[in-house]
N, C-alpha and C. Protein backbone atom coordinates (compact mmCIF):
# COMPACT_ATOMS: atom_id res chain seq x y z
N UNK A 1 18.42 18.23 -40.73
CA UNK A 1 18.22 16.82 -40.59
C UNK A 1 19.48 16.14 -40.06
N UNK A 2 20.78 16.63 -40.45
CA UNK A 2 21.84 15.72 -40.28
C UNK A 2 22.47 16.11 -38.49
N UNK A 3 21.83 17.10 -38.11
CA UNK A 3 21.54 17.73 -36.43
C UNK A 3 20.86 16.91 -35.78
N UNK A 4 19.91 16.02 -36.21
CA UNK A 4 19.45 14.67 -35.83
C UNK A 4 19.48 13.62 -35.64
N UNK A 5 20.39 13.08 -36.94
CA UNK A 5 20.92 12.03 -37.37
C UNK A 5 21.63 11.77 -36.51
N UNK A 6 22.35 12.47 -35.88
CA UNK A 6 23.84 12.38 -35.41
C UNK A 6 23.65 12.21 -33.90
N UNK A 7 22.93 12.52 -32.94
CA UNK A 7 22.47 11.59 -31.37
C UNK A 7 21.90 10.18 -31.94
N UNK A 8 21.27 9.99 -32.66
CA UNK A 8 20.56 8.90 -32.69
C UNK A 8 21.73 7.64 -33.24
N UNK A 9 22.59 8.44 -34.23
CA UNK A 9 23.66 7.15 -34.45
C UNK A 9 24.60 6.95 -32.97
N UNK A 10 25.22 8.23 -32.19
CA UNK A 10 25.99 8.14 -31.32
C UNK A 10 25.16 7.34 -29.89
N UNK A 11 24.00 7.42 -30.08
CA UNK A 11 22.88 6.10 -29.22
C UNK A 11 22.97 5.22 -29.80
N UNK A 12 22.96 4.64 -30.71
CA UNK A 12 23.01 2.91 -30.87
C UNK A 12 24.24 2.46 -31.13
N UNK A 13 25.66 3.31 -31.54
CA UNK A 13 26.64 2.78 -31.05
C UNK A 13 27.20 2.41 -29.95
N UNK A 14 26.19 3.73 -29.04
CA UNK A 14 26.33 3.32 -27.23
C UNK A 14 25.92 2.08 -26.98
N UNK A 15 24.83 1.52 -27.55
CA UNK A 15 24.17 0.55 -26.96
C UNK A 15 24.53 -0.47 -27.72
N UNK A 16 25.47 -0.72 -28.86
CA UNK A 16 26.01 -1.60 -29.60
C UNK A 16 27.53 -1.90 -28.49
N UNK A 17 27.97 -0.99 -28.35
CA UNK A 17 29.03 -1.11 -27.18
C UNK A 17 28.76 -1.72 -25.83
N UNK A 18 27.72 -1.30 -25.47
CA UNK A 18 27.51 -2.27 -23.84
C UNK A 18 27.69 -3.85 -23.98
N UNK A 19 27.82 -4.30 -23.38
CA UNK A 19 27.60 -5.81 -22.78
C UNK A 19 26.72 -6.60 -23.10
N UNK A 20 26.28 -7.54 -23.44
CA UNK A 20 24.88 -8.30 -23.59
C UNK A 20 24.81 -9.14 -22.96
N UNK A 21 23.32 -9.58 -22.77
CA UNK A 21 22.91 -10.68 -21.98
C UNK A 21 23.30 -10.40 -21.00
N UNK A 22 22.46 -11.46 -19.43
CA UNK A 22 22.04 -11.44 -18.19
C UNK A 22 23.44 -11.67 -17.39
N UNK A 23 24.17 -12.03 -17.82
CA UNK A 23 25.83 -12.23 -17.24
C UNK A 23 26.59 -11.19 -17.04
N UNK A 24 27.68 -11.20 -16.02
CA UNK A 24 28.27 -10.08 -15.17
C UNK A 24 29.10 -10.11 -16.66
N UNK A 25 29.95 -8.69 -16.07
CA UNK A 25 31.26 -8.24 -16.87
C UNK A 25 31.84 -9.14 -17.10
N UNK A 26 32.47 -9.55 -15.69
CA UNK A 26 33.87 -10.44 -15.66
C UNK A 26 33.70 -11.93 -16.26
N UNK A 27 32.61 -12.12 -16.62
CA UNK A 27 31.48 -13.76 -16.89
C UNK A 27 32.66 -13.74 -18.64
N UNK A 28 33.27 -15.07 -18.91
CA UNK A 28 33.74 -14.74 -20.73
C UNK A 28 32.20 -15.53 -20.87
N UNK A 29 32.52 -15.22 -21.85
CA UNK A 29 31.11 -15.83 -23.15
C UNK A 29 30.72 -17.32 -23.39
N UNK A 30 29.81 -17.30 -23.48
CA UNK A 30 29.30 -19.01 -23.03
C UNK A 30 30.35 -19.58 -24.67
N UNK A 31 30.96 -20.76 -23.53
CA UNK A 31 31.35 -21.39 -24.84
C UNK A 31 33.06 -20.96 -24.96
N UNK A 32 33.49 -20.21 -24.30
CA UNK A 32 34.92 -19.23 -24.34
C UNK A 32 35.74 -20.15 -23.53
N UNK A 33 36.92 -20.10 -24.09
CA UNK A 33 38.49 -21.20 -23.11
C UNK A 33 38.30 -20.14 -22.29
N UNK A 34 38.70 -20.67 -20.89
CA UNK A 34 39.01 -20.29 -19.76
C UNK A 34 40.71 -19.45 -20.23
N UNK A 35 40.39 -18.36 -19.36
CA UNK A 35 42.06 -17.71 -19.60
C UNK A 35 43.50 -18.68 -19.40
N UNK A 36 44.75 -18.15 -19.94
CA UNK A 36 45.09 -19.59 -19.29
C UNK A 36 45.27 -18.80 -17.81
N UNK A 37 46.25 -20.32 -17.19
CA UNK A 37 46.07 -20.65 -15.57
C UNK A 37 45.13 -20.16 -14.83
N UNK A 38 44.16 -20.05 -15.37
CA UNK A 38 42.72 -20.43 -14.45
C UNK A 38 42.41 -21.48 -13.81
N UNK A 39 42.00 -21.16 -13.01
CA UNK A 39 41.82 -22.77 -12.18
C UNK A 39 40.11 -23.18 -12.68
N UNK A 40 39.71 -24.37 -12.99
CA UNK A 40 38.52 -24.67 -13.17
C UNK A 40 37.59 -24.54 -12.10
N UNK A 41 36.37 -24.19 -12.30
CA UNK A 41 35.37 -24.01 -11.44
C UNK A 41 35.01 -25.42 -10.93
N UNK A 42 34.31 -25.66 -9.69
CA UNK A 42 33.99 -26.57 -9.69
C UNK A 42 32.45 -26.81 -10.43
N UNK A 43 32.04 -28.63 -10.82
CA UNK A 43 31.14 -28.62 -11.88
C UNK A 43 29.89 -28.09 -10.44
N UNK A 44 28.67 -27.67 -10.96
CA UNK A 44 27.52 -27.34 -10.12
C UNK A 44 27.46 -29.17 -10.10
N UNK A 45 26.93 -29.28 -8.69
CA UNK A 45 26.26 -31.06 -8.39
C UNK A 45 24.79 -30.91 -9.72
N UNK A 46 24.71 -32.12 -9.96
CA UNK A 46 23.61 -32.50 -10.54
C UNK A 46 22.34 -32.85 -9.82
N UNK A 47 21.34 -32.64 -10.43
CA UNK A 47 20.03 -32.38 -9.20
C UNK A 47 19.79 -34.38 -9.61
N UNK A 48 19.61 -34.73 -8.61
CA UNK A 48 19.23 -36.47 -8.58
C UNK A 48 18.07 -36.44 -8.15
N UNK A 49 17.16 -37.47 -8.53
CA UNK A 49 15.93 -37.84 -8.21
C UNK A 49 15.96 -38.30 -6.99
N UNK A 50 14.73 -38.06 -6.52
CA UNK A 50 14.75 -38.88 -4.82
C UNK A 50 14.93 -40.36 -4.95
N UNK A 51 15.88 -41.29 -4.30
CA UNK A 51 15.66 -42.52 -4.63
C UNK A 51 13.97 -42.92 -4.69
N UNK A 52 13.30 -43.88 -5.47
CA UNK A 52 12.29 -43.90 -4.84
C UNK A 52 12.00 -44.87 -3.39
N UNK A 53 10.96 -44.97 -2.81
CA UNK A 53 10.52 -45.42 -1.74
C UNK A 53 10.03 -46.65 -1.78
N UNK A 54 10.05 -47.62 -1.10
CA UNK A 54 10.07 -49.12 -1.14
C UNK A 54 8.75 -49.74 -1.38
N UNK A 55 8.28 -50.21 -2.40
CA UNK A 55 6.85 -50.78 -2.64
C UNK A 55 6.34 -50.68 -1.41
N UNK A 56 4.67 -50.45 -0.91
CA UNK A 56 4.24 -50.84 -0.37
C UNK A 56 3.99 -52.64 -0.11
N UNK A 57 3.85 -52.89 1.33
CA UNK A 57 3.49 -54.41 1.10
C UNK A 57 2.24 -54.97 0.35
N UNK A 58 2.39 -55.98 0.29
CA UNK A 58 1.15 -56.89 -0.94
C UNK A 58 -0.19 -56.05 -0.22
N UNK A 59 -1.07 -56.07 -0.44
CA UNK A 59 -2.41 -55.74 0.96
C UNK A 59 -2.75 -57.36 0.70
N UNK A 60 -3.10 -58.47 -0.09
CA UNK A 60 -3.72 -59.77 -0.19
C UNK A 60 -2.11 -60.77 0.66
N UNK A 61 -1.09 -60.30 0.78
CA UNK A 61 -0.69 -60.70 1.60
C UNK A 61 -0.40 -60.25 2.80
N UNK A 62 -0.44 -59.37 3.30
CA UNK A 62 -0.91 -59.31 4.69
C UNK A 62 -1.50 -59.66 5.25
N UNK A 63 -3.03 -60.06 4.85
CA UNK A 63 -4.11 -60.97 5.20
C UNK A 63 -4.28 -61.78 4.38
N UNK A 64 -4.31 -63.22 4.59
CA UNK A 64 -4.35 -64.45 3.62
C UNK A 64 -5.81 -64.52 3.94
N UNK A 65 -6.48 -65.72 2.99
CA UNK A 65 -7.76 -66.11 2.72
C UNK A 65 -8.09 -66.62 3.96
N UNK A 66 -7.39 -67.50 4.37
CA UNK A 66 -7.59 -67.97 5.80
C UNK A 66 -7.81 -67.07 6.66
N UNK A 67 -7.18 -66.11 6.77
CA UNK A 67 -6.99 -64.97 7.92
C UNK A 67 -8.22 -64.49 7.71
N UNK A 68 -9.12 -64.04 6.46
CA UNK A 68 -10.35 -63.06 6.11
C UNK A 68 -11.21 -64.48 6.64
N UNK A 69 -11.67 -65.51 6.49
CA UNK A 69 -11.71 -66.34 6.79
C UNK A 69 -12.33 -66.62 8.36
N UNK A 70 -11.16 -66.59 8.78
CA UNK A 70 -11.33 -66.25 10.70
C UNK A 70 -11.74 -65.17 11.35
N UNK A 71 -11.74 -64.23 10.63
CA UNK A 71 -12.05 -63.01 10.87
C UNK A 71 -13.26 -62.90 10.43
N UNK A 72 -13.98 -63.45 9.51
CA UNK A 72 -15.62 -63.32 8.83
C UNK A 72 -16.51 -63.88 9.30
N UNK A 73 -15.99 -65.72 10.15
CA UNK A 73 -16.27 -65.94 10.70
C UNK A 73 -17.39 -66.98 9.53
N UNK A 74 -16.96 -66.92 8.66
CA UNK A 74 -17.58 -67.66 7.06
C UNK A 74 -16.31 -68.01 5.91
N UNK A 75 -16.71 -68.92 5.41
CA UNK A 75 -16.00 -69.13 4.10
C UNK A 75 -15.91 -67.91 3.07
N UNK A 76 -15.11 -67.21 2.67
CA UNK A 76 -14.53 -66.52 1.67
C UNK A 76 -14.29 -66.72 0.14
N UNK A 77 -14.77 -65.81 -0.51
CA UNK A 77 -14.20 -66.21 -2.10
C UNK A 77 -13.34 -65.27 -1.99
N UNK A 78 -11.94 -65.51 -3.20
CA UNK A 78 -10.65 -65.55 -3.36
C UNK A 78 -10.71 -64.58 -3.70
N UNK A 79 -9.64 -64.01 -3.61
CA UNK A 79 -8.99 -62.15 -2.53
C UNK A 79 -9.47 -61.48 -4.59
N UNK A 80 -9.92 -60.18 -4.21
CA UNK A 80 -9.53 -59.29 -5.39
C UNK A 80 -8.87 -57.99 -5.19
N UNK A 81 -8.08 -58.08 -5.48
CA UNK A 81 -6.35 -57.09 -5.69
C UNK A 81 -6.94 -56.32 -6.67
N UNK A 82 -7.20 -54.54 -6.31
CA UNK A 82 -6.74 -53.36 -6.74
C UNK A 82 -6.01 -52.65 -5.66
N UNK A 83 -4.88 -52.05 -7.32
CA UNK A 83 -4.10 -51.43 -6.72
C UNK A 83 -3.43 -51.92 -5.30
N UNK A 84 -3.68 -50.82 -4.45
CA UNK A 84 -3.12 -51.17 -2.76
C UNK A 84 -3.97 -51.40 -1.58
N UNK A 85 -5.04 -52.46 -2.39
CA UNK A 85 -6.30 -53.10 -1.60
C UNK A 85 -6.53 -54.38 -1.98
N UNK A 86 -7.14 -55.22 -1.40
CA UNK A 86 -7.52 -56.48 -1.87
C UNK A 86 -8.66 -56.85 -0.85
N UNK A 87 -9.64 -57.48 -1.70
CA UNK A 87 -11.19 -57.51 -1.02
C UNK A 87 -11.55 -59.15 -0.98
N UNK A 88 -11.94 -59.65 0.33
CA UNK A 88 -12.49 -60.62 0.62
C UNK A 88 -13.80 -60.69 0.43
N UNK A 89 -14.94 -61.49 -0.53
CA UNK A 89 -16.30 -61.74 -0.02
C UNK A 89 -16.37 -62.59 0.77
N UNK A 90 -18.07 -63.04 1.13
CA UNK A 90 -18.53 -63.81 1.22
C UNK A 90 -19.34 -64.66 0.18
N UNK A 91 -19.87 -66.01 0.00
CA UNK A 91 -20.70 -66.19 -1.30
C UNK A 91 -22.05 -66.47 -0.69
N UNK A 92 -22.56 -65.43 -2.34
CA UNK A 92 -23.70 -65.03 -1.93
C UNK A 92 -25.23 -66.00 -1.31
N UNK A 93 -24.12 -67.11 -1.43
CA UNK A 93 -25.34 -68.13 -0.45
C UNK A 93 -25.35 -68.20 1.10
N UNK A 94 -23.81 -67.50 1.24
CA UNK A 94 -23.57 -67.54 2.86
C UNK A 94 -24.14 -66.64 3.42
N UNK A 95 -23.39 -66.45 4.59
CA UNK A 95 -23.78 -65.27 5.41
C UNK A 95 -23.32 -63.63 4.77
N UNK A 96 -23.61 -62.64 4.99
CA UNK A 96 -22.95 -61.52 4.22
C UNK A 96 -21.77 -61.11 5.12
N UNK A 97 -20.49 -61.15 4.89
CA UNK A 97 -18.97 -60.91 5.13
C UNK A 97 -18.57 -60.54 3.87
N UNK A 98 -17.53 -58.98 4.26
CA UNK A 98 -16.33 -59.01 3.64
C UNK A 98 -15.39 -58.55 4.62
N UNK A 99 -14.24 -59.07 3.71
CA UNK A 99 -12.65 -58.18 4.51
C UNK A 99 -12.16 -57.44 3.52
N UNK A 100 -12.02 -56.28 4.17
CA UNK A 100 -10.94 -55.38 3.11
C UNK A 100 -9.91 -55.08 3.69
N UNK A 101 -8.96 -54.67 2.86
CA UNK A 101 -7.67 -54.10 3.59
C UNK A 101 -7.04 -53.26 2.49
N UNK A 102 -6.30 -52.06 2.83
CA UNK A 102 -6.06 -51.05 2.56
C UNK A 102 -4.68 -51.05 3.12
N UNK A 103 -3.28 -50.52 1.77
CA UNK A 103 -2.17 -50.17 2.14
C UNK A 103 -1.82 -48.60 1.79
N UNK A 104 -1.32 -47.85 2.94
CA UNK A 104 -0.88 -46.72 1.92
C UNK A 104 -1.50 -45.72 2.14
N UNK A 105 -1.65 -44.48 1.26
CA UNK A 105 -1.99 -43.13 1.66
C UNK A 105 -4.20 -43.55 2.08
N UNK A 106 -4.69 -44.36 1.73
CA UNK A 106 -5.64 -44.51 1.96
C UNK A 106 -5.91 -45.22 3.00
N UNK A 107 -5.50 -45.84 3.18
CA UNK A 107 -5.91 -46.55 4.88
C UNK A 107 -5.73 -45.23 5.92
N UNK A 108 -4.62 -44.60 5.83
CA UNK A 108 -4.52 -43.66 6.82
C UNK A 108 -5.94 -42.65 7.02
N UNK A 109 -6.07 -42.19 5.22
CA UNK A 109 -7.21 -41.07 5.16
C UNK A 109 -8.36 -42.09 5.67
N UNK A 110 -8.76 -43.50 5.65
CA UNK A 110 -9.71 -44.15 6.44
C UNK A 110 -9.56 -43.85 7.82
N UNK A 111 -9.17 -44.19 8.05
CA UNK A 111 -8.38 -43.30 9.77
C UNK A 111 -8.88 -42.15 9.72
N UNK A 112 -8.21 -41.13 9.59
CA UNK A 112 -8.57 -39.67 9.04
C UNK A 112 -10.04 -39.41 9.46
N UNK A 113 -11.23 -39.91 8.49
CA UNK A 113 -12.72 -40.37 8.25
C UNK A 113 -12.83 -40.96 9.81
N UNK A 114 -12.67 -41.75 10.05
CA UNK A 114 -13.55 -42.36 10.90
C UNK A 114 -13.27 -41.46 12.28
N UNK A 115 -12.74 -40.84 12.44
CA UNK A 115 -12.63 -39.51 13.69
C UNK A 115 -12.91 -38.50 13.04
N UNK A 116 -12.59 -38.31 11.92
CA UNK A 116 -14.09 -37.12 11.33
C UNK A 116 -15.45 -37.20 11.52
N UNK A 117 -15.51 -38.20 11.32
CA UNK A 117 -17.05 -38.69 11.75
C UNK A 117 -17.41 -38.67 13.10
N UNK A 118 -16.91 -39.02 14.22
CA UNK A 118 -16.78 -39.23 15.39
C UNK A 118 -17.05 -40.43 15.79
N UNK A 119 -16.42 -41.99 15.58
CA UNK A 119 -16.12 -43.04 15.33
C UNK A 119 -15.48 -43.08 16.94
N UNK A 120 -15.82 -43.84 17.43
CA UNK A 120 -14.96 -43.93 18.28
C UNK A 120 -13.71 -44.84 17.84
N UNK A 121 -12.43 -44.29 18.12
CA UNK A 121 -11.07 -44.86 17.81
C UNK A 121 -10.45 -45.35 19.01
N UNK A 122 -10.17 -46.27 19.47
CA UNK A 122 -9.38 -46.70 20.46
C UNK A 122 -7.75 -47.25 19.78
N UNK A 123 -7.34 -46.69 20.74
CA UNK A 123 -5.55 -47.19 20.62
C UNK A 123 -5.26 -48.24 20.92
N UNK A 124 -4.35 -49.01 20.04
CA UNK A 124 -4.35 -50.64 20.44
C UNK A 124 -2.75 -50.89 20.76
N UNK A 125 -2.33 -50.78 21.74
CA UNK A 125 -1.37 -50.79 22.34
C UNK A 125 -0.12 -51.85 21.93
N UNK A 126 0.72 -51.51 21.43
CA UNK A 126 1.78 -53.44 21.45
C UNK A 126 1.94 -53.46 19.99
N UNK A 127 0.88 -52.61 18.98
CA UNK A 127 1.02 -53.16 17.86
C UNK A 127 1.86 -51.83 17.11
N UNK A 128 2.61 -52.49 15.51
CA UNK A 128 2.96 -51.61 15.40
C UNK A 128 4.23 -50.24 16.10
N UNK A 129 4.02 -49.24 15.28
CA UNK A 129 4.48 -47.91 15.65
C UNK A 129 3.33 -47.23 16.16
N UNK A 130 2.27 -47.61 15.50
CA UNK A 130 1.09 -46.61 15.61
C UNK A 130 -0.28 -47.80 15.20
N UNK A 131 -1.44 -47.97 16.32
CA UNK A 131 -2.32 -48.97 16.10
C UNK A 131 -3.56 -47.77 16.46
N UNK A 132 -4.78 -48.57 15.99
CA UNK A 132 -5.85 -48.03 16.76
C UNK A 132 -6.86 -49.20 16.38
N UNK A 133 -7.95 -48.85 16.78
CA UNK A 133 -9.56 -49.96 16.56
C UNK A 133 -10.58 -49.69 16.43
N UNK A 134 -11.66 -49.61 16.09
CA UNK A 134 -12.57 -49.04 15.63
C UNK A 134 -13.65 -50.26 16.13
N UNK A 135 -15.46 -50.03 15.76
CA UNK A 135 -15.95 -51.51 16.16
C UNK A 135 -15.74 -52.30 14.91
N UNK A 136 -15.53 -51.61 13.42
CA UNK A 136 -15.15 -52.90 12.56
C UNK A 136 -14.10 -52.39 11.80
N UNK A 137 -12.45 -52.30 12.29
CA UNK A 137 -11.69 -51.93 11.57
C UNK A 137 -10.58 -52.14 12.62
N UNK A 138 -8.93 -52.14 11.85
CA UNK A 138 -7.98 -51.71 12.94
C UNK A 138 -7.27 -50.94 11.61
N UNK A 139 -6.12 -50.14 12.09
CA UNK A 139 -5.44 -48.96 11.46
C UNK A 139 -4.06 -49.61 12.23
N UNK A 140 -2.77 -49.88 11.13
CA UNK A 140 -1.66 -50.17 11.59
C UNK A 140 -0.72 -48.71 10.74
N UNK A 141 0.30 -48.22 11.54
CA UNK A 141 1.43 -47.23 11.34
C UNK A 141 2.74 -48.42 11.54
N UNK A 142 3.58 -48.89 11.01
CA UNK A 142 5.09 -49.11 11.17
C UNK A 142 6.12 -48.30 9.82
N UNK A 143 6.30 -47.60 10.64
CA UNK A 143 7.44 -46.79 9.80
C UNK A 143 6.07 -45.96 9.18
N UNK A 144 6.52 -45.40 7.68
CA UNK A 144 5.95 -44.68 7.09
C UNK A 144 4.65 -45.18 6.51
N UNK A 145 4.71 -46.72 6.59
CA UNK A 145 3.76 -46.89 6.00
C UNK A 145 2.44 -47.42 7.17
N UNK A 146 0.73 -47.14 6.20
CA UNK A 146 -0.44 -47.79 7.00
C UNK A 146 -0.69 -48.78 6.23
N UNK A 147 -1.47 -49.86 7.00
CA UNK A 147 -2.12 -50.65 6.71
C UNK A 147 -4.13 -50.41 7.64
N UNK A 148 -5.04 -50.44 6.94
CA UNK A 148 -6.59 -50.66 7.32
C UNK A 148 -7.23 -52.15 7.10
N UNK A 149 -7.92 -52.70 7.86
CA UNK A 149 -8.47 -53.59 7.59
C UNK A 149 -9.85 -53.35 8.30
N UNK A 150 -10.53 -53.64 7.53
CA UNK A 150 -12.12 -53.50 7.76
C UNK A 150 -12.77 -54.89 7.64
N UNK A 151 -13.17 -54.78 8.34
CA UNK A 151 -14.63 -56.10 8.47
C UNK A 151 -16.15 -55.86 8.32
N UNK A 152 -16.60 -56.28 7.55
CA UNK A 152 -18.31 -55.92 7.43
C UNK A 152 -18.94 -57.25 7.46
N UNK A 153 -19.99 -57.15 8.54
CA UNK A 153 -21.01 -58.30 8.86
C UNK A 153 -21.96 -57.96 9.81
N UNK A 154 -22.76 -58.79 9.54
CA UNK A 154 -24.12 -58.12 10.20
C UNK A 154 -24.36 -59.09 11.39
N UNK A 155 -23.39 -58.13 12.24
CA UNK A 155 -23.47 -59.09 13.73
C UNK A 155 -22.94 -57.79 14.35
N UNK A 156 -23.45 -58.34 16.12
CA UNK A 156 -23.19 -57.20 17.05
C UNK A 156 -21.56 -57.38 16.90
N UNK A 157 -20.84 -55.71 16.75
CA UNK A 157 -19.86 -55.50 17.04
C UNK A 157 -18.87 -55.63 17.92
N UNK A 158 -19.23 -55.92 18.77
CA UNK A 158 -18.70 -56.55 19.99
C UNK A 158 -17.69 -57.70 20.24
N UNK A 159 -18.30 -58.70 18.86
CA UNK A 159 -17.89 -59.96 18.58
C UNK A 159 -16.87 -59.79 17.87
N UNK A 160 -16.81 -58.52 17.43
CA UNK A 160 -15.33 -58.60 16.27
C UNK A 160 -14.10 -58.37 16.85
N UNK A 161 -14.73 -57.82 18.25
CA UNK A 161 -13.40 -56.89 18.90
C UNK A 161 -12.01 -57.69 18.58
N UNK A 162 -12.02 -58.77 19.46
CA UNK A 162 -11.11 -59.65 19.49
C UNK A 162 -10.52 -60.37 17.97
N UNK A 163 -11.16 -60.90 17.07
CA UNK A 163 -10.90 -61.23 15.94
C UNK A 163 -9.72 -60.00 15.31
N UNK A 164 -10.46 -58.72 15.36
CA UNK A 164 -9.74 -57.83 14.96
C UNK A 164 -7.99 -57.56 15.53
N UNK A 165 -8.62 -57.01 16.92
CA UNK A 165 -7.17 -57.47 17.67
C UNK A 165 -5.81 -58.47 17.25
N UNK A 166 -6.67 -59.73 17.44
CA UNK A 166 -5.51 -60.69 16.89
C UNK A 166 -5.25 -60.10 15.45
N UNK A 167 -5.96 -60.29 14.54
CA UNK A 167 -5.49 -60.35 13.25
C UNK A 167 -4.58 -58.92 12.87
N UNK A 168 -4.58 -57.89 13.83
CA UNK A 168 -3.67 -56.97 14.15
C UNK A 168 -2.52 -56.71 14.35
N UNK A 169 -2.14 -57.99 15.39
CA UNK A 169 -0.75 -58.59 15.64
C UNK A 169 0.28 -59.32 14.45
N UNK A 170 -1.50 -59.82 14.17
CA UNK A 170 -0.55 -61.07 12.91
C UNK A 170 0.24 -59.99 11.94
N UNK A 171 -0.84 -59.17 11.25
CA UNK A 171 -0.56 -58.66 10.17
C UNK A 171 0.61 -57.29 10.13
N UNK A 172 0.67 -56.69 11.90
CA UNK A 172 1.61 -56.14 12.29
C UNK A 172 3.30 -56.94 11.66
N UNK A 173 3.34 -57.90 12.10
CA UNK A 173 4.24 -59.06 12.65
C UNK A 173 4.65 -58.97 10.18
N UNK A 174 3.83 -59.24 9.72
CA UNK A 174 3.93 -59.59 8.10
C UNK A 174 4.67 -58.00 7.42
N UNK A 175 4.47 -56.96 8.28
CA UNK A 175 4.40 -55.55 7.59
C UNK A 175 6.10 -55.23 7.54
């Protein structure tokens, strides 16, 4: 028995002798004075958050009541703000109009959609970084951010062209 004993102790003193933990040789021990005249390491940088990114603009100010207004081509009830949208009616005694408008990762994916669909998109030149038009919508790009504005009314499309247009410029011009 004691012919036995005797590898198995001279193994775990081996392995009591090695090194521990995931750190090199030359590494001293977490927590250990530096030898003297060592020169200090430099500290690792600290990981910083991305600054964040600049609010999107209002969407109910980009287009004022007036603006949904001229564009509806009817009187409007007063804007309702979610989130990075705000919705124009019409009242329900009028004619049927709304305006919507869209800031942000969703106006774009509206974009996105409406040439998925096969929408015809026209490019609206002057505005913006990046414009386009739709028969009831325009799509603004300046800088990183979009802006969508949609129009719904039950009139030939044709008639919006221009309404849209302008109110394109304006709201370019606010962004």
């Amino acid at each position: 028995m004691r012919t036995r004993l005797l590898p198995a102790l001279a193994l775990a003193a081996a392995l009591l002798a090695l090194p521990t933990g995931c750190g090199r040789a030359d590494d001293p021990p977490a927590g250990a004075a530096p030898p003297a005249g060592a020169v200090p390491a430099e500290p690792e940088p600290e990981a910083t958050e991305a600054a964040p990114s600049a609010a999107p603009p209002d969407a109910c100010a980009l287009v004022s009541r007036a603006d949904a207004e001229r564009l509806a081509g009817t009187p409007v009830q007063e804007a309702v703000p979610v989130r990075e949208s705000c919705t124009y009616t019409a009242p329900v005694t009028g004619p049927t109009a709304q305006v919507e408008v869209y800031v942000g990762d969703g106006a774009k994916k509206y974009l996105d959609i409406e040439r998925d669909l096969g929408h015809e998109v026209r490019p609206l030149a002057g505005v913006g970084d990046e414009a386009h038009l739709t028969a009831e919508a325009f799509f603004i790009r300046k800088g990183a951010v979009w802006v969508a504005v949609r129009l719904m009314r039950l009139n030939d499309p044709q008639e919006n062209r221009e309404p849209l247009r302008s109110l394109a410029r304006t709201v370019a011009g606010r962004m």
